[in-house]
Protein backbone atom coordinates (compact mmCIF):
# COMPACT_ATOMS: atom_id res chain seq x y z
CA UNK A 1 8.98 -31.23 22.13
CA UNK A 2 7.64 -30.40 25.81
CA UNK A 3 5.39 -31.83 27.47
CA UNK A 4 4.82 -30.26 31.00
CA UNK A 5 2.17 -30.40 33.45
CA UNK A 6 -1.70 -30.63 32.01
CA UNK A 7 -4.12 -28.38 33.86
CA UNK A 8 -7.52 -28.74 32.72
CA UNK A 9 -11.34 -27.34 33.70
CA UNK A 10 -14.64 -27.72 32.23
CA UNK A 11 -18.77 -27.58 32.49
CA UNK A 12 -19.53 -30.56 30.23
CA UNK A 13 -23.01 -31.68 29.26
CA UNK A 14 -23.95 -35.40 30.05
CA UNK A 15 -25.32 -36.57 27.01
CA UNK A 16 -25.00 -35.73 23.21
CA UNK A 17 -28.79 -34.84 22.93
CA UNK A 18 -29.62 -32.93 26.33
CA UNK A 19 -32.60 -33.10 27.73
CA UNK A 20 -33.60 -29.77 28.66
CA UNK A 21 -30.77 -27.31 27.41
CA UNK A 22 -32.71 -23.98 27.89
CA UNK A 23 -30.44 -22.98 30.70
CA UNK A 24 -27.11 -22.53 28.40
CA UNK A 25 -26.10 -19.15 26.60
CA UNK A 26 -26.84 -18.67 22.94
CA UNK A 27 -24.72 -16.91 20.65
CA UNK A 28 -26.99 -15.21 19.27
CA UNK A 29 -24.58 -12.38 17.24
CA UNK A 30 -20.71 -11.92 15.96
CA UNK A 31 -19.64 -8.89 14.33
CA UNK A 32 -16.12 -7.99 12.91
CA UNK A 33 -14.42 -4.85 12.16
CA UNK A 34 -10.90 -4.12 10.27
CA UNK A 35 -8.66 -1.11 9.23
CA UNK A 36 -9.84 0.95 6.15
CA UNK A 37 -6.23 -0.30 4.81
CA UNK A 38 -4.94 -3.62 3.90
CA UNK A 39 -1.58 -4.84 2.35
CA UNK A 40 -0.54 -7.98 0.69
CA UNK A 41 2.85 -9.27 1.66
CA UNK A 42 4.77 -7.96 -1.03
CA UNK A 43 3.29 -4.86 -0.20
CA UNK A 44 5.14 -4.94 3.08
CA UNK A 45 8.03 -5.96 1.85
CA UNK A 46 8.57 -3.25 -0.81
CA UNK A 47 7.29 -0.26 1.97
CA UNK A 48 9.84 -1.87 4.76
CA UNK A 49 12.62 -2.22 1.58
CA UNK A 50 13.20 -5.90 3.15
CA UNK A 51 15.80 -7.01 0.97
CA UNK A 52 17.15 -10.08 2.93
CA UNK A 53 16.37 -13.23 1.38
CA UNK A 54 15.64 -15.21 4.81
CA UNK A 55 12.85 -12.48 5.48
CA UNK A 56 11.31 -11.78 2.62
CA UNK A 57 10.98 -15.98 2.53
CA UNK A 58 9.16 -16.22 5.70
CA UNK A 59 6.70 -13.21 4.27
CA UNK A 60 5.97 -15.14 1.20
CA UNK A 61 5.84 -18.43 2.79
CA UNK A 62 3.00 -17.63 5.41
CA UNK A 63 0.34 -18.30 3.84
CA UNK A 64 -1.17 -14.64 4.04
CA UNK A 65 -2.28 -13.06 1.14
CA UNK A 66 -3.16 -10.08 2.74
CA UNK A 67 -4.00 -8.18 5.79
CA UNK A 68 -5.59 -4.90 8.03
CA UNK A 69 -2.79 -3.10 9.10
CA UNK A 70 -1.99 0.82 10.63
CA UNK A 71 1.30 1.57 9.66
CA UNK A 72 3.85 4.38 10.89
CA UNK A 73 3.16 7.50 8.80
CA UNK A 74 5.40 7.62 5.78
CA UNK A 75 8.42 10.31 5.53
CA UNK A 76 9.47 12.80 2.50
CA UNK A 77 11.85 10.35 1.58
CA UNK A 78 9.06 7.46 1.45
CA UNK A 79 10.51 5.83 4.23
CA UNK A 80 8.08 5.10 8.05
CA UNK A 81 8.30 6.90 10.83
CA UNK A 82 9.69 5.15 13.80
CA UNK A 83 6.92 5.04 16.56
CA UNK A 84 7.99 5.31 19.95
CA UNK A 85 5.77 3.66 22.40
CA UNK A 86 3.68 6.18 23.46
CA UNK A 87 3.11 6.33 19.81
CA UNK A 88 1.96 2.57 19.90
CA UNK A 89 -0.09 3.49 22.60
CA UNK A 90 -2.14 6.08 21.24
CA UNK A 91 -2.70 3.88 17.97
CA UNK A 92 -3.89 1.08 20.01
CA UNK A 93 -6.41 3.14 22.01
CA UNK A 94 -7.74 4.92 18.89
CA UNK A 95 -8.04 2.18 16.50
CA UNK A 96 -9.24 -0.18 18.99
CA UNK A 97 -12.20 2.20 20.35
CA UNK A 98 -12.95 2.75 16.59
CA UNK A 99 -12.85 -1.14 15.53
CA UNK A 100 -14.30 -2.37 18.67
CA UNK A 101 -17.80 -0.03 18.18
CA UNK A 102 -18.43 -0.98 14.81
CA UNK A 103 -17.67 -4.99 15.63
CA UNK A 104 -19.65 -4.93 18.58
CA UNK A 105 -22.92 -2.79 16.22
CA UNK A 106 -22.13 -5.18 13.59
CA UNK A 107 -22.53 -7.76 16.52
CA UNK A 108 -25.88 -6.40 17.48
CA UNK A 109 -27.71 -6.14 14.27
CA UNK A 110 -27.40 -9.48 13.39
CA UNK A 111 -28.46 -10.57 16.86
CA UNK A 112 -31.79 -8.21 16.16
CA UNK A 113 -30.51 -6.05 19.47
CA UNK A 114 -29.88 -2.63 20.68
CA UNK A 115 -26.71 -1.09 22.35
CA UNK A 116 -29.58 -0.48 25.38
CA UNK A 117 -29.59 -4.19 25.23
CA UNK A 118 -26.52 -4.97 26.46
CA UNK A 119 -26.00 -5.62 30.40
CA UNK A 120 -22.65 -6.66 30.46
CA UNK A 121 -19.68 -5.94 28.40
CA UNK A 122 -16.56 -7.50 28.02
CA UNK A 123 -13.21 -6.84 26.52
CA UNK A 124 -10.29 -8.70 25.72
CA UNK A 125 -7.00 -7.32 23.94
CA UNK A 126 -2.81 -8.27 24.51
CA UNK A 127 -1.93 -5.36 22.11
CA UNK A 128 -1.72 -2.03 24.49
CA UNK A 129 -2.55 -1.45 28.00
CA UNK A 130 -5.10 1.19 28.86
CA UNK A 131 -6.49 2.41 32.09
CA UNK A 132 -9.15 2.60 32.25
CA UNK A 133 -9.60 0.08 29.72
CA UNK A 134 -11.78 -0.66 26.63
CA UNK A 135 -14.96 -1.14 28.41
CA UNK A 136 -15.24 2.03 30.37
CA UNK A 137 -14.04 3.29 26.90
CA UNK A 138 -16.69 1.70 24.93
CA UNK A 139 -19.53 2.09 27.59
CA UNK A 140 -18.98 5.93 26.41
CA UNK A 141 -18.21 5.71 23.15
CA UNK A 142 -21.24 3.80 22.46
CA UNK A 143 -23.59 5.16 25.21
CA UNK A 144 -24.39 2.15 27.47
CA UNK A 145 -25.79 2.57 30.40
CA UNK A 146 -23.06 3.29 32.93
CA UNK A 147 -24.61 0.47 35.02
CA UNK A 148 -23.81 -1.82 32.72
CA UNK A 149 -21.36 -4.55 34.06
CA UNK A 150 -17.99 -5.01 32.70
CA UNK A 151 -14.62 -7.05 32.37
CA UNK A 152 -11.26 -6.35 30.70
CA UNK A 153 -8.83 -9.07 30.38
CA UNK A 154 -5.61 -7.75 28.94
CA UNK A 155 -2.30 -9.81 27.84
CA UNK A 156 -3.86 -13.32 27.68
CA UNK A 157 -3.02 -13.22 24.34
CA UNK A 158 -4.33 -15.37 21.47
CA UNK A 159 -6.30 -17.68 23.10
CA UNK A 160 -8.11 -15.28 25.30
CA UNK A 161 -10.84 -14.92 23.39
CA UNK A 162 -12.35 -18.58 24.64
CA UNK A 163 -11.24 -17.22 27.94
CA UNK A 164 -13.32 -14.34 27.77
CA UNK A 165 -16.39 -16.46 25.47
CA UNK A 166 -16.28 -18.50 29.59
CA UNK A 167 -17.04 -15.58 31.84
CA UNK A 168 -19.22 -13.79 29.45
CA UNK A 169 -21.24 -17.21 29.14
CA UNK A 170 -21.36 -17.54 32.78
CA UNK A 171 -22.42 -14.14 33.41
CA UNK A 172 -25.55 -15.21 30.67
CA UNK A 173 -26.01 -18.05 32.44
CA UNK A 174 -26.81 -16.50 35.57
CA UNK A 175 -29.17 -14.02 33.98
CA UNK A 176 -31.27 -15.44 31.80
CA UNK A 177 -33.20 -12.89 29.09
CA UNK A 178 -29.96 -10.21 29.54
CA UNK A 179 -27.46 -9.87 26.70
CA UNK A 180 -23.99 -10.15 27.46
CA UNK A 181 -21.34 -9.08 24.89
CA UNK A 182 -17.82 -9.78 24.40
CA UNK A 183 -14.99 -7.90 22.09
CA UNK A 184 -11.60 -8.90 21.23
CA UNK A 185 -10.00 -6.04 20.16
CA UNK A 186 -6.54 -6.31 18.73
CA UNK A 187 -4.35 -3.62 16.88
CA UNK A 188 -1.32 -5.56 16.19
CA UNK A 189 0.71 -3.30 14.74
CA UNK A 190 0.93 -0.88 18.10
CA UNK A 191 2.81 -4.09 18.72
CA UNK A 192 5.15 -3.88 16.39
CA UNK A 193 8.76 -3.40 16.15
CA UNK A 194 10.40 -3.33 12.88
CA UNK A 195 13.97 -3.36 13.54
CA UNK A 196 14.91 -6.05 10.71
CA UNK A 197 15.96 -8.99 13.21
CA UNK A 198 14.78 -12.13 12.60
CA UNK A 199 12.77 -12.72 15.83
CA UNK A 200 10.64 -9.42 15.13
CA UNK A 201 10.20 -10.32 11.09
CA UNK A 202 8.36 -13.65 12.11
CA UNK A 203 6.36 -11.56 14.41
CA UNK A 204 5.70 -8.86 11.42
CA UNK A 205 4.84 -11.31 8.99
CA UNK A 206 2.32 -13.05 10.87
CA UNK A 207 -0.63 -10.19 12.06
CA UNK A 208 -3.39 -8.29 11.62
CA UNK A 209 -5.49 -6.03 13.08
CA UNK A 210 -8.88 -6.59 13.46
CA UNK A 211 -11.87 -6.49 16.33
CA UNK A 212 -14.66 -9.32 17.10
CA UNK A 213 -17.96 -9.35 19.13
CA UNK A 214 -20.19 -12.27 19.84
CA UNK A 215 -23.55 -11.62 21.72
CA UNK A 216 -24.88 -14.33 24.40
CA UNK A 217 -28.07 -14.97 26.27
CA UNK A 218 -30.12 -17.77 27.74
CA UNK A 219 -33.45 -18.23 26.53
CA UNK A 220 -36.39 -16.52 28.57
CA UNK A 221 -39.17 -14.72 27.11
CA UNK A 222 -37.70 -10.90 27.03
CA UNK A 223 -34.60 -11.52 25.36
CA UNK A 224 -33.31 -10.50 21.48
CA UNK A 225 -34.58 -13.46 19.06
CA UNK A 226 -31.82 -14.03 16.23
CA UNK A 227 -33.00 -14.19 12.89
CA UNK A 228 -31.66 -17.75 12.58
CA UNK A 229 -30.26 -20.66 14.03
CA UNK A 230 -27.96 -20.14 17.08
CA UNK A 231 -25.33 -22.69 18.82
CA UNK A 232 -25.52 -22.79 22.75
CA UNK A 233 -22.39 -22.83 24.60
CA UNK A 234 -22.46 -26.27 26.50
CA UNK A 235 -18.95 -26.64 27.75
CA UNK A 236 -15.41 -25.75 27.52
CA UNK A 237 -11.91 -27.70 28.55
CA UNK A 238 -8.75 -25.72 28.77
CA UNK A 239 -5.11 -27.24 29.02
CA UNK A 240 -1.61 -24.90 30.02
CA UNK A 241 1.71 -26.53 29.30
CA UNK A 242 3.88 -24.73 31.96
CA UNK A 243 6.73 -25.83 30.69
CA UNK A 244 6.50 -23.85 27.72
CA UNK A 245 6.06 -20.82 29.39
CA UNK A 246 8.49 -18.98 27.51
CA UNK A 247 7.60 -19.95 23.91
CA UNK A 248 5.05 -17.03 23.24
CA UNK A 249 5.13 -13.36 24.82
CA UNK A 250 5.13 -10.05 25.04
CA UNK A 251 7.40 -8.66 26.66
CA UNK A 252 9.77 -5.03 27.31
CA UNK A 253 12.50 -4.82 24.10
CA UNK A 254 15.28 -3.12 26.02
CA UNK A 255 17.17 -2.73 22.90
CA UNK A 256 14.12 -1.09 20.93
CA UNK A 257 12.81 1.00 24.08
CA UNK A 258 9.59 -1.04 23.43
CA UNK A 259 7.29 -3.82 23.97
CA UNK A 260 7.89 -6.80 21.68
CA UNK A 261 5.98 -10.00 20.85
CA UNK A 262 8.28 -13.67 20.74
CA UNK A 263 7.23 -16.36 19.18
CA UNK A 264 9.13 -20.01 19.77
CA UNK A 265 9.93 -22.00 16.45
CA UNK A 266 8.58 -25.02 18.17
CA UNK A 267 5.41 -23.70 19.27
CA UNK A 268 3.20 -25.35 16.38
CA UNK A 269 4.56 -28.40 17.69
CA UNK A 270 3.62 -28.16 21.33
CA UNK A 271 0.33 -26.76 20.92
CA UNK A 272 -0.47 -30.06 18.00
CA UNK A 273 0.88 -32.28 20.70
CA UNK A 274 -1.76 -31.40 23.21
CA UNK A 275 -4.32 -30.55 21.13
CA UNK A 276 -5.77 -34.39 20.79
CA UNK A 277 -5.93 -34.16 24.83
CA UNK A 278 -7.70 -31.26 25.87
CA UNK A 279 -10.32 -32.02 22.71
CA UNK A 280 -10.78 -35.32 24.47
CA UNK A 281 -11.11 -33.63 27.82
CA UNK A 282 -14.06 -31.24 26.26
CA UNK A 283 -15.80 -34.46 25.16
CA UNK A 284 -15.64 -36.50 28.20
CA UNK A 285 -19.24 -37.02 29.09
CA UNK A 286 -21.04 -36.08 26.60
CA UNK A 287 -21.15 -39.35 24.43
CA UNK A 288 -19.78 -37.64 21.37
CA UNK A 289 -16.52 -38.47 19.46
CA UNK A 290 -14.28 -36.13 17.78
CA UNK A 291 -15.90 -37.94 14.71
CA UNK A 292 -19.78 -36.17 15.80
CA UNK A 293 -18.28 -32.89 15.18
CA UNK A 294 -19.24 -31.21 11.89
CA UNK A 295 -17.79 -27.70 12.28
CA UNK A 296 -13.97 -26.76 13.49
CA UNK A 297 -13.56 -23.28 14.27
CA UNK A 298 -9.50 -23.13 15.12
CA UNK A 299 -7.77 -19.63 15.82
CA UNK A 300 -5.98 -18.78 12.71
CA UNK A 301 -1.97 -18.97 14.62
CA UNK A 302 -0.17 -20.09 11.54
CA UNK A 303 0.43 -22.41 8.60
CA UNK A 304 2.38 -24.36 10.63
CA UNK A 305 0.14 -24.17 14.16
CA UNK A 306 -2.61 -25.25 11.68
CA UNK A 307 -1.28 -27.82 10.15
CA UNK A 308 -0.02 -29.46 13.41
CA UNK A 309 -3.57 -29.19 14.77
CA UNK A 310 -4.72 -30.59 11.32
CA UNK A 311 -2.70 -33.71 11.36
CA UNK A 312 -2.98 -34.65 15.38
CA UNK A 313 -6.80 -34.32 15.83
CA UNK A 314 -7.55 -35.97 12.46
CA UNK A 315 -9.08 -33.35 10.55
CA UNK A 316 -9.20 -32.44 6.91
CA UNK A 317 -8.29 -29.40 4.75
CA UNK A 318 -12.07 -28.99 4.57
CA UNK A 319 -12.97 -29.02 8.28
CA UNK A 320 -10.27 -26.01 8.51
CA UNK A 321 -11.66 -23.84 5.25
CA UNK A 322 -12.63 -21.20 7.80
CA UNK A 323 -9.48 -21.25 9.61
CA UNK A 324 -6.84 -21.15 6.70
CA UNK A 325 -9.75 -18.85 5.16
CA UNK A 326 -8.97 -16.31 7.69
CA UNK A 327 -5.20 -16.47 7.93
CA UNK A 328 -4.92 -16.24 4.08
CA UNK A 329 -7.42 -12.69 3.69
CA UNK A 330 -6.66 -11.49 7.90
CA UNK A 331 -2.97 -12.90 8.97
CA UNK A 332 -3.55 -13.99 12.64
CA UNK A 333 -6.03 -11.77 14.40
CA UNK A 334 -5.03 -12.67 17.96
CA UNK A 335 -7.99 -13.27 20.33
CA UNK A 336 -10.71 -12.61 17.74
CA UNK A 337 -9.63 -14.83 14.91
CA UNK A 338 -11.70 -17.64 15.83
CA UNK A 339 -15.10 -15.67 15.45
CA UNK A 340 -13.65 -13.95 11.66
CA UNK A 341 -14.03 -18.05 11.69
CA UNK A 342 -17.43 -18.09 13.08
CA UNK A 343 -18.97 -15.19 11.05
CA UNK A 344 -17.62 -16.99 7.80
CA UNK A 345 -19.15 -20.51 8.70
CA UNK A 346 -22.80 -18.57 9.53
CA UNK A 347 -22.53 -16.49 5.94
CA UNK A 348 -21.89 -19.93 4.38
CA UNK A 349 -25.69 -21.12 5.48
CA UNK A 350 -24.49 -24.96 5.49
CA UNK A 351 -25.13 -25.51 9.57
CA UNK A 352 -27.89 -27.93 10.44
CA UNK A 353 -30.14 -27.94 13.41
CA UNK A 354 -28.55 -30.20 15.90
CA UNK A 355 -24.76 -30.16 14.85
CA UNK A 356 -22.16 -30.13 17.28
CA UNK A 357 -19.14 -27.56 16.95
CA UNK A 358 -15.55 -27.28 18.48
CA UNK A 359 -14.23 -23.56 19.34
CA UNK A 360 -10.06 -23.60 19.86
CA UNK A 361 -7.86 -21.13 20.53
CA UNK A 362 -4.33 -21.54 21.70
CA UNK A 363 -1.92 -18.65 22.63
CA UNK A 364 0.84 -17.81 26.07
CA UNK A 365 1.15 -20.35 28.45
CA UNK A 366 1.48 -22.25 26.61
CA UNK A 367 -2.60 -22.33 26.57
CA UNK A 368 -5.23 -24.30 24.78
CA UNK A 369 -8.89 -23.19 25.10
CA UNK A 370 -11.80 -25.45 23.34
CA UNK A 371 -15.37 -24.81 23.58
CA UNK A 372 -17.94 -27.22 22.81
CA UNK A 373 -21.17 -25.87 21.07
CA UNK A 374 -24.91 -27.23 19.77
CA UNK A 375 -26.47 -25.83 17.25
C-alpha cells in the first residue's frame, strides 16, 4: 500500500453553527444529462463477442447494471467500427456540447435562472482535448454573453469536479448576487480502446458517459432564489499521494495509435487509506465530527474504491445509497458522478435545515478532494 507525501489546503469555517454565513456560495442548481442509449453489461459483452471468462467476470462483477454509452457504429457483419482518434475526438466534442447544454438548462431551471444569468462558466472534462474548449463552445451554443467569464480544466480526471466546485465557489464568493456555473462533461467512450487486453477491459467495464452542472451564488438581493433549501459551500481539504502517481492515467497507447485510460489494481486501497485523513483535515476547526455528518456524497469510482472508503471512514451501506445508486444505473461518470449523487439526495426530499454534508471525489494523483457543505 503507498503512502507518500500528504499535501493538503483548505477554507474551513470556525464553528459548526456560523455566525454570519451569508458570505459563502449556495448551490443553488445541479442538472444532469446522458446519451439517448444505454446498455447493461451483458449487453456489452454480447456486441464486443467477449468470450474470455476473466473479462466477461470483471463485467458482471462491477456492480453496474447499466450505463450511457456512444458506441462505434456497427458493420454489415454486426461487428463495431474501429475509431481512430480523430474519430474519438469528434465524438467527444459533439456529445459533450450536446450533454453539457442540456445539464447545464437542466441546471438552471431548478435554480429558477436564465442562461442570461450566468457570469461565469466553467468546464471540466479528462475525456478529449479541444481548443478552444467547452466553454467558448458552450458560451455559443447556448448564447451567453461573450463577456461572460470562463475556465476549462482538462485531464484532472475524476476528482476534478471538487476541483472545479473550488474556483467556481471562489469566483461566487467574490461576487456576490452573480451566478457562477460549473459542468463536468465526460464522454467516456471517446476514451475507449477495445482491443481485448486486460488493462483496457477493466477500463471498459467501468464508465459512462454523462454531463453535470451545479449553479452557485452568494446571497445578495438580485440573485436567482431556489425553490428550496440550498447547502453553502463552507470549506474544502484536498490530499495528493505522489507516490502513486502512476496508478491512474491517461495516457498515448502506442500500440493502439490512441489515448488510453490505466487504472492500478491497488488504487481502491490507497485512496481508502487516506481517505480518514483528508476528511479529518476538512473538519479541523469547525467543531464537527465525522459522526455530525448526515449526507455522504462519494464519486461513484468502483465497488471496490467504495467499499474501501466505506469501511475506513466508518460509514454504512446507507450513508452511500447515492453513491452505489449511481454506479449501479451510470457506471463511473468521471468528474460529474458526485452531483448524479447530489441530484438523487435533493429528489429524495429527506435533507433538513441545518445538516452538514461531505462532497469526495478522488481520481490521478493520486488525488482526494472533500468539500464540506451546510444546508
Amino acid at each position: 500500500m503507498t503512502t507518500g507525501r500528504l499535501a493538503y489546503r483548505g477554507l474551513h469555517t470556525r464553528s459548526p453553527e456560523p455566525v454570519d454565513d451569508s458570505a459563502f456560495a449556495r448551490i443553488v442548481g445541479v442538472g444532469t444529462a446522458v446519451p439517448d442509449t444505454s446498455y447493461s453489461q451483458q449487453n456489452i459483452l454480447d456486441i464486443f463477442r467477449i468470450s474470455d471468462p476473466k473479462i466477461r467476470s470483471i463485467f458482471l462483477n462491477s456492480a453496474i447494471d447499466r450505463r450511457f454509452l456512444t458506441l462505434p457504429p456497427q458493420l454489415e457483419d454486426g461487428a463495431r467500427a474501429a475509431e481512430a482518434q480523430g474519430d474519438l475526438l469528434n465524438k467527444h466534442k459533439a456529445h459533450g456540447i450536446d450533454m453539457g447544454a442540456r445539464a447545464i438548462r437542466a441546471c438552471l431551471k431548478r435554480a429558477n435562472a436564465a442562461v442570461s444569468d450566468i457570469g461565469y462558466l466553467c468546464c471540466v472534462t479528462s475525456t478529449g482535448f479541444l481548443t478552444p474548449g467547452f466553454s467558448a463552445l458552450l458560451i455559443r451554443e447556448l448564447g451567453l454573453d461573450p463577456y461572460c467569464a470562463r475556465l476549462d480544466i482538462v485531464g484532472m480526471g475524476c476528482n476534478a469536479g471538487l476541483n472545479g466546485l473550488n474556483a467556481v465557489a471562489g469566483w461566487a464568493r467574490a461576487r456576490p448576487g452573480q451566478l457562477a456555473v460549473m459542468v463536468c462533461i465526460e464522454t467516456c467512450s471517446a476514451a475507449y480502446v477495445f482491443d481485448g487486453t486486460l488493462r483496457t477491459s477493466v477500463v471498459n467495464s467501468l464508465f459512462g458517459d454523462g454531463a453535470a452542472a451545479a449553479a452557485l451564488v452568494t446571497d445578495d438581493d438580485t440573485g436567482p432564489v431556489p425553490a428550496h433549501d440550498v447547502p453553502k459551500v463552507l470549506g474544502f481539504a484536498s490530499v495528493i499521494i505522489p507516490d502513486s502517481i502512476d496508478a491512474m492515467r491517461y495516457d498515448w497507447d502506442p500500440a493502439a495509435h490512441k489515448f488510453s485510460f490505466f487504472l492500478d489494481p491497488d488504487v481502491p486501497y490507497v485512496v481508502g487509506a487516506h481517505s480518514e485523513d483528508v476528511v479529518d483535515r476538512l473538519l479541523a476547526g469547525t467543531g464537527l465530527r465525522r459522526s455530525d455528518i448526515a449526507h455522504w456524497l462519494v464519486h461513484s469510482g468502483g465497488k471496490k474504491v467504495i467499499d474501501s472508503v466505506l469501511v475506513n471512514l466508518g460509514l454504512t451501506r446507507h450513508d452511500l445509497r447515492h453513491t452505489t445508486g449511481v454506479l449501479r444505473d451510470f457506471g463511473n461518470l468521471s468528474s460529474g458522478s458526485f452531483l448524479f449523487s447530489y441530484e438523487r439526495l435533493l429528489d429524495e426530499t429527506v435533507v433538513c435545515r441545518g445538516d452538514y454534508g461531505v462532497l469526495m471525489t478522488m481520481g490521478p494523483g493520486s488525488t482526494i478532494e472533500t468539500a464540506l457543505v451546510r444546508w
